[in-house]
N, C-alpha and C. Protein backbone atom coordinates (compact mmCIF):
# COMPACT_ATOMS: atom_id res chain seq x y z
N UNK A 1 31.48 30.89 6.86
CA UNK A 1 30.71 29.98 7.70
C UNK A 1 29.75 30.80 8.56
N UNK A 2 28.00 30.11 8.54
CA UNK A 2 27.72 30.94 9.61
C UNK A 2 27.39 30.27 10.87
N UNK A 3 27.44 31.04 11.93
CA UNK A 3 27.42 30.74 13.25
C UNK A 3 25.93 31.64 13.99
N UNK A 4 25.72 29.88 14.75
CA UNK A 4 24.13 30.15 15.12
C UNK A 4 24.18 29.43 16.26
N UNK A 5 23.78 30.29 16.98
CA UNK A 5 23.95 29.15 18.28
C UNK A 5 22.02 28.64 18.95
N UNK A 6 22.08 27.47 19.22
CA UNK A 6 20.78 26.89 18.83
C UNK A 6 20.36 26.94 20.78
N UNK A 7 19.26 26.74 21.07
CA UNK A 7 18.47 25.88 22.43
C UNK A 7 18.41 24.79 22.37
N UNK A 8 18.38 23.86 23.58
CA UNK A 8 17.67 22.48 23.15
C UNK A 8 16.22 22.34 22.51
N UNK A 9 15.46 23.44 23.28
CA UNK A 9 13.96 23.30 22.47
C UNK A 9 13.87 23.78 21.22
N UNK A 10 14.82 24.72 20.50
CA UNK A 10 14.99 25.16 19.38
C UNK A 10 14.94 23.66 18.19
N UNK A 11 16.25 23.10 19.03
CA UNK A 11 17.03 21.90 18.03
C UNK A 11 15.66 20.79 18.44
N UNK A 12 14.96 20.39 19.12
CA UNK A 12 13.78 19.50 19.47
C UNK A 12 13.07 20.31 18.50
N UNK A 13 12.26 21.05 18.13
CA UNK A 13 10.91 21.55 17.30
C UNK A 13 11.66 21.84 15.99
N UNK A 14 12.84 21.51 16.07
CA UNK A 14 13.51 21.44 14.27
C UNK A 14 13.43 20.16 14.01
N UNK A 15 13.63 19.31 14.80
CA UNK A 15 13.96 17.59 14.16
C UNK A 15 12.51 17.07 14.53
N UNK A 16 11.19 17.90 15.22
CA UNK A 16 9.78 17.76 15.19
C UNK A 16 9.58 18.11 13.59
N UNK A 17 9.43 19.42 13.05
CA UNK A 17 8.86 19.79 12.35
C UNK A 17 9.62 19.22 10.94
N UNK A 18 10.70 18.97 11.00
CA UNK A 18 11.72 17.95 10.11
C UNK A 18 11.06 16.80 9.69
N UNK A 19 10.79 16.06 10.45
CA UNK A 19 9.87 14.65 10.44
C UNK A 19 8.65 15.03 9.84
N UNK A 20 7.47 15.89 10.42
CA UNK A 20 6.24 15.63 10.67
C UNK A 20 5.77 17.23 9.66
N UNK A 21 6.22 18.23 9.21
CA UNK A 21 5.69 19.41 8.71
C UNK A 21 5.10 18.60 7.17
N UNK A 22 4.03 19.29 6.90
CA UNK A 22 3.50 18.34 5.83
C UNK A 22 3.89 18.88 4.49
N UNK A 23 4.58 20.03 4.44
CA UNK A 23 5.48 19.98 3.03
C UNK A 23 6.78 19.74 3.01
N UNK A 24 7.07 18.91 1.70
CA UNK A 24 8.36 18.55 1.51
C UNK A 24 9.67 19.48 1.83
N UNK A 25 9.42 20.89 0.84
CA UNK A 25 10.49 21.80 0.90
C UNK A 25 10.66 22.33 2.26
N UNK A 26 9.58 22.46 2.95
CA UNK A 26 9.81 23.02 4.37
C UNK A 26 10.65 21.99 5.20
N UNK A 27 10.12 20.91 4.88
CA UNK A 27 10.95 19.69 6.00
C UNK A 27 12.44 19.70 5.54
N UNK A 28 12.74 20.04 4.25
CA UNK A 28 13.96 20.24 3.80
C UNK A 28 15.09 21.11 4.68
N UNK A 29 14.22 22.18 4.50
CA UNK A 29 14.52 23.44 5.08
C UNK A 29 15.00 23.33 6.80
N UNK A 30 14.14 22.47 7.61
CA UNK A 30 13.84 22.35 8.79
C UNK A 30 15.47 20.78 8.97
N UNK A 31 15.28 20.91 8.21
CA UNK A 31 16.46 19.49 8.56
C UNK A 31 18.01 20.06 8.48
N UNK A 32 18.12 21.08 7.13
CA UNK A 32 19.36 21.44 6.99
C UNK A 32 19.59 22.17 8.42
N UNK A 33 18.55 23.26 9.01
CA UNK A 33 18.47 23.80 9.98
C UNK A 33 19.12 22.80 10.98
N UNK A 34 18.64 21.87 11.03
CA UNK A 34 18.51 20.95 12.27
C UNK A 34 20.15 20.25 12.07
N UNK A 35 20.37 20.10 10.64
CA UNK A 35 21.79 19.51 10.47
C UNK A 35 23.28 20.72 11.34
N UNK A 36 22.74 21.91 11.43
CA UNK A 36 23.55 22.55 11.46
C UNK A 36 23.74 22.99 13.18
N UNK A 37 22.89 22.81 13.51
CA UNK A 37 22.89 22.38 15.06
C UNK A 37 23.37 21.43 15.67
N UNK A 38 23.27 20.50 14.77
CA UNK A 38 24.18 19.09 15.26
C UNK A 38 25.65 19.48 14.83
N UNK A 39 26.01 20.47 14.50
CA UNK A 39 27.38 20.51 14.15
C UNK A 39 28.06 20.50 12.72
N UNK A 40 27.47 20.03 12.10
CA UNK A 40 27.98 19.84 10.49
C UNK A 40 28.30 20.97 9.55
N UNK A 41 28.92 20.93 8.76
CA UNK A 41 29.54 21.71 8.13
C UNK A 41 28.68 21.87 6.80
N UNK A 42 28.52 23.29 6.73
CA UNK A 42 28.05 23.36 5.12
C UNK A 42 27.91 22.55 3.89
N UNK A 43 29.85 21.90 4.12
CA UNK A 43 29.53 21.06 2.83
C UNK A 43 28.83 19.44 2.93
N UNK A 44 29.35 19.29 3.99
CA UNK A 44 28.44 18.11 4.78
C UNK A 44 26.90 17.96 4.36
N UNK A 45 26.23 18.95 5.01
CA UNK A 45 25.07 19.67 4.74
C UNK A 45 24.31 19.51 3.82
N UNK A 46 24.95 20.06 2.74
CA UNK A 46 24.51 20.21 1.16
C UNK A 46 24.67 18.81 0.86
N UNK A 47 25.90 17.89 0.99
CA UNK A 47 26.25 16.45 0.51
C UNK A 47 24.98 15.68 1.04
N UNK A 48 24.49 15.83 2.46
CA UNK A 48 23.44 14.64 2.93
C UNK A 48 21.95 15.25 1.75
N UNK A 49 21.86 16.11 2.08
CA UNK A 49 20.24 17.06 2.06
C UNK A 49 20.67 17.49 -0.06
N UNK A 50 21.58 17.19 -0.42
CA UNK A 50 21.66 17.17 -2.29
C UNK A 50 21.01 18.78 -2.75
N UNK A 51 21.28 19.03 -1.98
CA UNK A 51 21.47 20.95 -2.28
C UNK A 51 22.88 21.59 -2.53
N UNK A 52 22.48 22.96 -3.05
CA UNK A 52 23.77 23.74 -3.38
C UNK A 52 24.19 24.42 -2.02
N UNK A 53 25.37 24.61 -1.83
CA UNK A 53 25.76 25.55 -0.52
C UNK A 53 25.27 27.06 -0.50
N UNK A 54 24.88 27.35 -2.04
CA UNK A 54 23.87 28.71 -1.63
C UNK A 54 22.90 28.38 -1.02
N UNK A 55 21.81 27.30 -1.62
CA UNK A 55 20.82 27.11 -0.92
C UNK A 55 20.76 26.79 0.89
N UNK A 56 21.81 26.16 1.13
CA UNK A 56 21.93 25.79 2.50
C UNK A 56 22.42 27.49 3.24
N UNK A 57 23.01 28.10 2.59
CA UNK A 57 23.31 29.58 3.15
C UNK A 57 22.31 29.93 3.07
N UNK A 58 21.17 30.46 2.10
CA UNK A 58 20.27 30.58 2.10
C UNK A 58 19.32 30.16 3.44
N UNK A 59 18.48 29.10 3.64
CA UNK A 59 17.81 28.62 4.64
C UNK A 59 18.69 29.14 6.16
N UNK A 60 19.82 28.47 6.32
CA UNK A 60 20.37 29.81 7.19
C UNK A 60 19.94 30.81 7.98
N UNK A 61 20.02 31.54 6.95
CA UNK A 61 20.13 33.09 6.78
C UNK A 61 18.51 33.13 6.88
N UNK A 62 17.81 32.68 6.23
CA UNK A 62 16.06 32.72 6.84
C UNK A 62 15.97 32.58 8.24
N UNK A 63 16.62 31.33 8.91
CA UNK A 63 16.12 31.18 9.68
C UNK A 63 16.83 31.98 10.98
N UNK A 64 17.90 32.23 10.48
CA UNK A 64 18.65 33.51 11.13
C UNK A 64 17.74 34.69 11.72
N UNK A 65 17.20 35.58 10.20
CA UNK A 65 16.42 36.47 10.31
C UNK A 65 14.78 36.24 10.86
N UNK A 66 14.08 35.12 10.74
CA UNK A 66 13.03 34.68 10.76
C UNK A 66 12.60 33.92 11.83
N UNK A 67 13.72 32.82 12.29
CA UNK A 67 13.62 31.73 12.97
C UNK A 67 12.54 30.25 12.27
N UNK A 68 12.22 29.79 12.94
CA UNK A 68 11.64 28.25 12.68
C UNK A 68 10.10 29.08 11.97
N UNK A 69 9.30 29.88 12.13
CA UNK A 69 8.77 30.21 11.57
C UNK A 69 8.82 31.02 9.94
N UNK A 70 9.65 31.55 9.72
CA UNK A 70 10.28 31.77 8.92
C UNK A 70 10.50 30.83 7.52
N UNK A 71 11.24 30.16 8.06
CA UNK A 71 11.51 28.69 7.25
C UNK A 71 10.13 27.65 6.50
N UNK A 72 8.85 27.95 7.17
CA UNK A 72 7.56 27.89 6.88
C UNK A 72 7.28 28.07 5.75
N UNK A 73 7.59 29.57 5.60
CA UNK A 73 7.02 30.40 4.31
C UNK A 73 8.02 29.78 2.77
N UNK A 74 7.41 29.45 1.84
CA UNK A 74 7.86 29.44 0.55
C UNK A 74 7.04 29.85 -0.26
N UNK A 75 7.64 29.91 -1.77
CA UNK A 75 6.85 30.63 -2.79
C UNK A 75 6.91 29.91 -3.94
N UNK A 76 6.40 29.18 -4.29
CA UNK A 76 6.35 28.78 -5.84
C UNK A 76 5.84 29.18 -6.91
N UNK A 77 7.53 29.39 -8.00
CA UNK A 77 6.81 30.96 -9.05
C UNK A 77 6.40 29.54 -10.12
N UNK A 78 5.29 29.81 -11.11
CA UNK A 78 5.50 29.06 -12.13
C UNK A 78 5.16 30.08 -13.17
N UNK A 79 5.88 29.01 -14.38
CA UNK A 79 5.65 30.50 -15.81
C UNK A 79 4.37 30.46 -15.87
N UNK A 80 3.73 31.56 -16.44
CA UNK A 80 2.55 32.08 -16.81
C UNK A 80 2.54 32.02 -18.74
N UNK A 81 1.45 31.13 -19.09
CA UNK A 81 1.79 31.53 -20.77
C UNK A 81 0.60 33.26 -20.80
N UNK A 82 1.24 33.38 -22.20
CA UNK A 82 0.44 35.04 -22.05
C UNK A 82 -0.92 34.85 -22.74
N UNK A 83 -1.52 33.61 -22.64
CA UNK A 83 -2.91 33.36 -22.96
C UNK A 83 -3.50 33.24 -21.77
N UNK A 84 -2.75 33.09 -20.83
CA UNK A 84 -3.17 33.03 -19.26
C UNK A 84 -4.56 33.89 -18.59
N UNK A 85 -4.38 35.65 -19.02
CA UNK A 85 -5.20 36.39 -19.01
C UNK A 85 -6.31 35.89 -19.29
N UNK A 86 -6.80 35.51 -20.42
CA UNK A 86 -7.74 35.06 -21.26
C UNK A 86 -8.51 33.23 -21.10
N UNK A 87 -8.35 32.78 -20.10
CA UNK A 87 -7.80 31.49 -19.39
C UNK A 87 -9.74 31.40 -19.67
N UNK A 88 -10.46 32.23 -19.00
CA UNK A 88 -11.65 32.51 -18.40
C UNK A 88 -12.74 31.83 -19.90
N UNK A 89 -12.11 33.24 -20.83
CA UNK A 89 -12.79 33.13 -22.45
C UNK A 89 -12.91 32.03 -22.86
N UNK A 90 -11.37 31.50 -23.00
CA UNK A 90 -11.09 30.21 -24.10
C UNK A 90 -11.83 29.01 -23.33
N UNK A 91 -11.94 29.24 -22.16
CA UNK A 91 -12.36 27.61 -21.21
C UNK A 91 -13.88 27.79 -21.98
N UNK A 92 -14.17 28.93 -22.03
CA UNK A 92 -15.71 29.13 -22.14
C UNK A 92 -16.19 28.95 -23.49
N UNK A 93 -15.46 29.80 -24.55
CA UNK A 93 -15.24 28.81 -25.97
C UNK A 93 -15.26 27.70 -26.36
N UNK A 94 -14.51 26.59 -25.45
CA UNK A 94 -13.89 25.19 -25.95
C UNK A 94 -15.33 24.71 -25.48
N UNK A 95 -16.42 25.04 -24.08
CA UNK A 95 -17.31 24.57 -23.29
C UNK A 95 -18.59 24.77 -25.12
N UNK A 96 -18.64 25.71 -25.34
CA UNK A 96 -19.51 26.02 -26.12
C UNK A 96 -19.19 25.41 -28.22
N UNK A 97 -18.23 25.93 -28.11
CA UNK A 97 -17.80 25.05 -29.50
C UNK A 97 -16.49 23.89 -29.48
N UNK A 98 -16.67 22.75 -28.73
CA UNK A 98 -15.66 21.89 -28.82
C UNK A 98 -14.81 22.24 -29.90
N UNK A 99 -13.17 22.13 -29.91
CA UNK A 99 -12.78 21.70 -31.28
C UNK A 99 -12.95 20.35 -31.73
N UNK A 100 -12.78 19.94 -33.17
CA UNK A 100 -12.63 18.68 -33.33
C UNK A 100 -11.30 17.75 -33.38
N UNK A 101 -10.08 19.11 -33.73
CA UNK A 101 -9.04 18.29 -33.72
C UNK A 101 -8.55 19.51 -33.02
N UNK A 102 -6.64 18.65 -32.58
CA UNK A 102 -5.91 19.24 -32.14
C UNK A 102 -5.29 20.58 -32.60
N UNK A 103 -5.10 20.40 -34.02
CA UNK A 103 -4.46 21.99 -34.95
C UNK A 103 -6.04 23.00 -34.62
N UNK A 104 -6.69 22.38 -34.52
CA UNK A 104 -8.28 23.35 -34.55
C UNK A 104 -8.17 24.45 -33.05
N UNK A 105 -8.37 23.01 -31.88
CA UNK A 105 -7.84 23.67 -30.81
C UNK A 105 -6.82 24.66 -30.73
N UNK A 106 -5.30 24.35 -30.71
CA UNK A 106 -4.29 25.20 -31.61
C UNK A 106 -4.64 26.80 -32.01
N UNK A 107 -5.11 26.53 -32.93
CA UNK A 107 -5.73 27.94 -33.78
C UNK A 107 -6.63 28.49 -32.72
């Protein structure tokens, strides 16, 4: 279990930025925070907010090391195909010789 001991203005600008931060995952982030100030238990936690208890250790532990700013920052990886490089060429190809069909495109 971890132990965090919160401010009132801490726990006020968590259940602010909870409500009102304009990305989803952050408000996520900002609520479990905020859940855990009110007292609740990990598994509690994870049960309201439909996360894993790593993830709720996780955010935590950010905001542990980081604080409310901290919790801000995310990263979204997405796959890269390995034509990706070449993104520039092919746009510029398709602009200049449409294909006509889909297997054409394809190739």
């Amino acid at each position: 279990m971890i132990h965090i001991s919160f401010t009132e203005a801490e726990i006020a600008q968590l259940r602010y930025e909870q409500l009102h931060y304009p990305h989803p995952r952050v408000r996520e982030k900002m609520e479990v925070v905020y859940l855990k100030a009110k007292g609740l238990s990990h598994e509690q936690i994870g049960e309201i907010c439909n996360i894993t208890q790593p993830t709720v250790r996780s955010y935590l532990t950010t905001y542990m090391e980081q604080g409310i700013e901290g919790l801000k920052i995310f990263c979204v990886q997405q796959p890269r195909s390995e034509l990706y490089p070449h993104k520039t060429s092919i746009e510029e190809e398709f602009r200049q010789r449409p294909p006509a069909t889909v297997a054409e495109a394809a190739a």
